[in-house]
Protein backbone atom coordinates (compact mmCIF):
# COMPACT_ATOMS: atom_id res chain seq x y z
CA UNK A 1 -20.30 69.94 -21.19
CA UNK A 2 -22.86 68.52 -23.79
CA UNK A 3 -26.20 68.59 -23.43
CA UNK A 4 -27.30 65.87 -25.44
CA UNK A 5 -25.10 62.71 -26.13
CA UNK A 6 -25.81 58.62 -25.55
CA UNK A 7 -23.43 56.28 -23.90
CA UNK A 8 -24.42 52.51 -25.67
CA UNK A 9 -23.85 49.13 -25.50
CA UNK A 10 -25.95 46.87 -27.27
CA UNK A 11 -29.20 47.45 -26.18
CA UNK A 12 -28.36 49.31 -23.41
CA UNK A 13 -28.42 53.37 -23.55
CA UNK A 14 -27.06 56.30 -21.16
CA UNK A 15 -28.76 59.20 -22.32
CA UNK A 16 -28.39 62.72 -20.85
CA UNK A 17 -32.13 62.95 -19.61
CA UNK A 18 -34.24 65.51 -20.19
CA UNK A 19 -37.71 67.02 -18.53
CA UNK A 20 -39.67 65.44 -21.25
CA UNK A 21 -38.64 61.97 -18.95
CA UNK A 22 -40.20 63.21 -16.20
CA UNK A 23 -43.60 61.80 -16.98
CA UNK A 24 -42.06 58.21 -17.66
CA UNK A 25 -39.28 58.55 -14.36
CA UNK A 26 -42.94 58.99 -12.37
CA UNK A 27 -44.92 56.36 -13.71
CA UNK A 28 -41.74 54.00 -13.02
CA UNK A 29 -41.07 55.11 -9.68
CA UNK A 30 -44.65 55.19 -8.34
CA UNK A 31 -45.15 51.82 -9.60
CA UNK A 32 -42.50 50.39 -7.81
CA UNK A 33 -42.92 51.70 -4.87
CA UNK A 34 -41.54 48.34 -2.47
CA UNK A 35 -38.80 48.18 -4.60
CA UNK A 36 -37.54 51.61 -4.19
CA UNK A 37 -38.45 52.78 -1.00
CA UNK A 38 -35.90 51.38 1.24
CA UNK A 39 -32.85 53.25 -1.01
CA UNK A 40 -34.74 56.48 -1.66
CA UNK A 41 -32.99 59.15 -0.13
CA UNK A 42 -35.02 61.48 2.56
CA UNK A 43 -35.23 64.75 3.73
CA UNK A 44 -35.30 64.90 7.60
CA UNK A 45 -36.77 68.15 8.10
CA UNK A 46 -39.24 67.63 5.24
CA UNK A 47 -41.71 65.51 3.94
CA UNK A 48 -41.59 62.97 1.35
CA UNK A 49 -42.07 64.45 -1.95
CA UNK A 50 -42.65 62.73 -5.19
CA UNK A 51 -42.26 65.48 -7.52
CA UNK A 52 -40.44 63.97 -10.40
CA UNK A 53 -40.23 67.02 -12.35
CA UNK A 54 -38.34 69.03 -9.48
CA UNK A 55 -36.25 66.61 -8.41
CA UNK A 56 -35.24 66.11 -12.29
CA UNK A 57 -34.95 69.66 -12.46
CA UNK A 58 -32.66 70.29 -10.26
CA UNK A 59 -30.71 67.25 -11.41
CA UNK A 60 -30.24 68.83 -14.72
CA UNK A 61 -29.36 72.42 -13.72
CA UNK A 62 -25.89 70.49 -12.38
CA UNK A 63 -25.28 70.12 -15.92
CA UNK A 64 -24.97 74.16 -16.13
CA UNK A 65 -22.16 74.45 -13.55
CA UNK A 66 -20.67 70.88 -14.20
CA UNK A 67 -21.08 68.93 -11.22
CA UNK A 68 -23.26 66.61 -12.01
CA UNK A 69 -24.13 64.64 -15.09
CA UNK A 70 -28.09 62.63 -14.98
CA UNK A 71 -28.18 60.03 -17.01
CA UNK A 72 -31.78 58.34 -17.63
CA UNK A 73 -30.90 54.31 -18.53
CA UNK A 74 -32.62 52.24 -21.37
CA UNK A 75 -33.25 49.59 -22.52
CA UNK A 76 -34.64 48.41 -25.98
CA UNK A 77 -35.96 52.32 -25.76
CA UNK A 78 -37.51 52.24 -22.72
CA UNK A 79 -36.59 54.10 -19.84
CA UNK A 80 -35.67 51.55 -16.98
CA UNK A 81 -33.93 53.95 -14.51
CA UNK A 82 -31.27 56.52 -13.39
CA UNK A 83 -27.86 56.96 -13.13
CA UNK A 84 -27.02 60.30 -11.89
CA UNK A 85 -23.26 61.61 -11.55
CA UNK A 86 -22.96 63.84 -8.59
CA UNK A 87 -19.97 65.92 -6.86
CA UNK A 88 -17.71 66.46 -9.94
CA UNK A 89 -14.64 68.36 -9.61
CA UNK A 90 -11.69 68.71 -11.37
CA UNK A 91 -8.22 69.68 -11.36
CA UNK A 92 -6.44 68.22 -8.07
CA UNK A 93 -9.46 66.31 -6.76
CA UNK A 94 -10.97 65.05 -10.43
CA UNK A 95 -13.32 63.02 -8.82
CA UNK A 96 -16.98 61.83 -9.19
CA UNK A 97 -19.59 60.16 -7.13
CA UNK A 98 -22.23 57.12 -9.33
CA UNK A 99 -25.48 56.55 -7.84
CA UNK A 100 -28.22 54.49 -9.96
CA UNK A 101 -31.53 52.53 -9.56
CA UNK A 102 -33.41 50.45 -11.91
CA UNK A 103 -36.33 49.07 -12.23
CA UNK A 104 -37.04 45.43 -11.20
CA UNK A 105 -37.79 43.68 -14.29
CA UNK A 106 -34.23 44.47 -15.35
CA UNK A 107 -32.37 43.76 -12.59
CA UNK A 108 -30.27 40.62 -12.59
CA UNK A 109 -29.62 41.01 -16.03
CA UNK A 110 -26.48 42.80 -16.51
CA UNK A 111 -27.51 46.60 -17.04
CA UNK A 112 -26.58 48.24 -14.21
CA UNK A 113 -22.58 47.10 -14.61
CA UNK A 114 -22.82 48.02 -18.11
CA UNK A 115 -24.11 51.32 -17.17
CA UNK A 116 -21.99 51.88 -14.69
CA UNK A 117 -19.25 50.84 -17.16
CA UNK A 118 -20.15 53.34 -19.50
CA UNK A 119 -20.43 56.29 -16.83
CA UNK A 120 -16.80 55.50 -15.20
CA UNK A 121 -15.07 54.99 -18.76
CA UNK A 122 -16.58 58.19 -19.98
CA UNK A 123 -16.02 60.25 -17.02
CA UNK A 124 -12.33 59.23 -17.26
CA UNK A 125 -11.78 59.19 -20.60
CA UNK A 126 -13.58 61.96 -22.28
CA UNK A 127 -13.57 64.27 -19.01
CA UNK A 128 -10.38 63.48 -17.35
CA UNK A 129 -11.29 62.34 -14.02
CA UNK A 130 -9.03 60.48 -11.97
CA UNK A 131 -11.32 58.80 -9.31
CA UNK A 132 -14.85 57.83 -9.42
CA UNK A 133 -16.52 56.47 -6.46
CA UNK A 134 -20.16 54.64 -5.34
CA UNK A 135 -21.43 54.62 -1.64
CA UNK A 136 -23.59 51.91 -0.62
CA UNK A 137 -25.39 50.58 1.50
CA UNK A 138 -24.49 47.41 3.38
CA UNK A 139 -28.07 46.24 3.51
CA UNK A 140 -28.18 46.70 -0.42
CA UNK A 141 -27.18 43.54 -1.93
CA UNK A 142 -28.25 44.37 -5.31
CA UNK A 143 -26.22 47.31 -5.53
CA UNK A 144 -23.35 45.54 -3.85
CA UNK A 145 -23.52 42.63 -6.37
CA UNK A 146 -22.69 45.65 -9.19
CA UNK A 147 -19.29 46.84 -7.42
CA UNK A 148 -18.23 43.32 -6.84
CA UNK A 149 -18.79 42.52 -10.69
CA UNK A 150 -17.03 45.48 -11.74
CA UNK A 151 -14.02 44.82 -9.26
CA UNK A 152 -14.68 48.54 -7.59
CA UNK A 153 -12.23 48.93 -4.51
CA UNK A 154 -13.69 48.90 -0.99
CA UNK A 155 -12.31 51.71 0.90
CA UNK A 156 -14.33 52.04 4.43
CA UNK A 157 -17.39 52.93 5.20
CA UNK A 158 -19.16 56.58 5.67
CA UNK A 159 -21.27 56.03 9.08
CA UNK A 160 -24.83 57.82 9.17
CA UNK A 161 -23.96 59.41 6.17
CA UNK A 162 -26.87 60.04 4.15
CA UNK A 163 -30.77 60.13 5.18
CA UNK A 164 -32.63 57.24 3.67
CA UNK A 165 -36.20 55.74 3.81
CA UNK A 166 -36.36 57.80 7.41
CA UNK A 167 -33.26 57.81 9.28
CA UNK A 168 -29.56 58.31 8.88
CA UNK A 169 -27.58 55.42 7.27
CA UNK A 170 -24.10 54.01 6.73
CA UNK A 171 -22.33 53.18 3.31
CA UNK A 172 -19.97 51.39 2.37
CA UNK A 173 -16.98 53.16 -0.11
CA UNK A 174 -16.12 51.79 -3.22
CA UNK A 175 -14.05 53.35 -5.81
CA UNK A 176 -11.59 52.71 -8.78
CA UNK A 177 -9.05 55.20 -10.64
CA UNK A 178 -7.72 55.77 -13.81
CA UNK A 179 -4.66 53.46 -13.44
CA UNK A 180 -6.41 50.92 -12.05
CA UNK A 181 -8.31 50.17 -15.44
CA UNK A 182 -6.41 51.02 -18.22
CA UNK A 183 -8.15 49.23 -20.58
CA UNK A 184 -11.19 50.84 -19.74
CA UNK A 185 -13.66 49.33 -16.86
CA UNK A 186 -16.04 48.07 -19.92
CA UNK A 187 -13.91 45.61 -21.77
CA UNK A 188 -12.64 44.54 -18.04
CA UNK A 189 -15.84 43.26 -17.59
CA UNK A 190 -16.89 42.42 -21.00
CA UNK A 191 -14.25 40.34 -21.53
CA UNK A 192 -14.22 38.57 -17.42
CA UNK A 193 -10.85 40.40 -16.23
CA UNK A 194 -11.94 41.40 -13.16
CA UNK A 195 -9.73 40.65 -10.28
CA UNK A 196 -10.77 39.54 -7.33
CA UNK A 197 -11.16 41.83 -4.34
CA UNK A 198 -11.62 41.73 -0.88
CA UNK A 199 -14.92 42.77 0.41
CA UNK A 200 -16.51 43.16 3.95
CA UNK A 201 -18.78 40.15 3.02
CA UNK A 202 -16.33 37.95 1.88
């Protein structure tokens, strides 16, 4: 897998990140601290650690065995926030999980779909996948505003499936597949072709 290549639209940038980010991934996430907290995943038999450089570590060593891909997002240059692609695997699975935050002063504006555009048509595109899926929370309406724009299926919900901000919490499944967006999930939404879908809230 490469090691260095940008996903772009307009003034919008996927770039593989690297542990030069670290410093600026900090400084964002520290400073938005009320933002963030209540998504932030948590170790229950640890403490909270903010090492940046560890956990961005780790996120790139996926890259060696291919099962995960982090992205750092831009915008106009500046680093805004994450998208990290986690569980890959191939052949009769080819499959993907999409996780992202950004940072406040962005949101609302249209960058996270188009990231999340970028990630899914690349993933099935240029690496084959088949599926590609995002688990959220139901208390996260941002992040529940992005699969409804990008038409993402809901598919059930995982209960007290990952530990965040302190305890064990459900998400909701959402996922799309090759055939369901031929024409590639960007230009779906680009160009307002999004069906509509049926969604626990609606």
């Amino acid at each position: 897998m490469a090691l260095s290549f940008a996903l772009t639209h307009a003034d919008v940038k996927l770039r593989i990140a690297k542990m030069r980010d670290s410093k600026a991934l900090e400084k964002l996430i520290l400073g938005n601290r009320e933002w963030l907290r209540p998504w932030e995943a948590t170790n229950p038999g640890a403490p909270n650690s903010f090492d940046v450089k560890a956990q961005l570590r780790g996120l790139i060593r996926q890259l060696d065995d291919e099962s995960g891909i982090p992205f750092v997002i831009e915008v106009g240059g500046v680093i805004t926030g994450q998208l990290n692609v986690a569980n890959i695997m191939y052949g009769s699975v080819s499959s993907a999980v999409l996780g992202y935050w950004i940072a406040p002063e962005v949101a609302g504006k249209g960058v996270t779909p188009i990231c999340v555009a970028l990630a899914t048509d690349y993933l099935m595109n240029q690496q084959g996948l088949h599926r590609v899926e995002i688990d959220v929370r139901p208390e996260n309406v941002a992040s529940l505003r992005v699969v409804e724009k990008l038409g993402f299926r809901y598919e059930g919900i995982k209960q007290r499936y990952i530990h965040i901000n302190g305890d064990w919490r459900d998400h909701y499944i959402f996922a799309l597949t090759h055939e369901e967006i031929p024409e590639g999930l960007l230009n779906r939404f680009l160009r307002k072709q999004v069906p509509t879908q049926k969604y626990p809230w609606n």
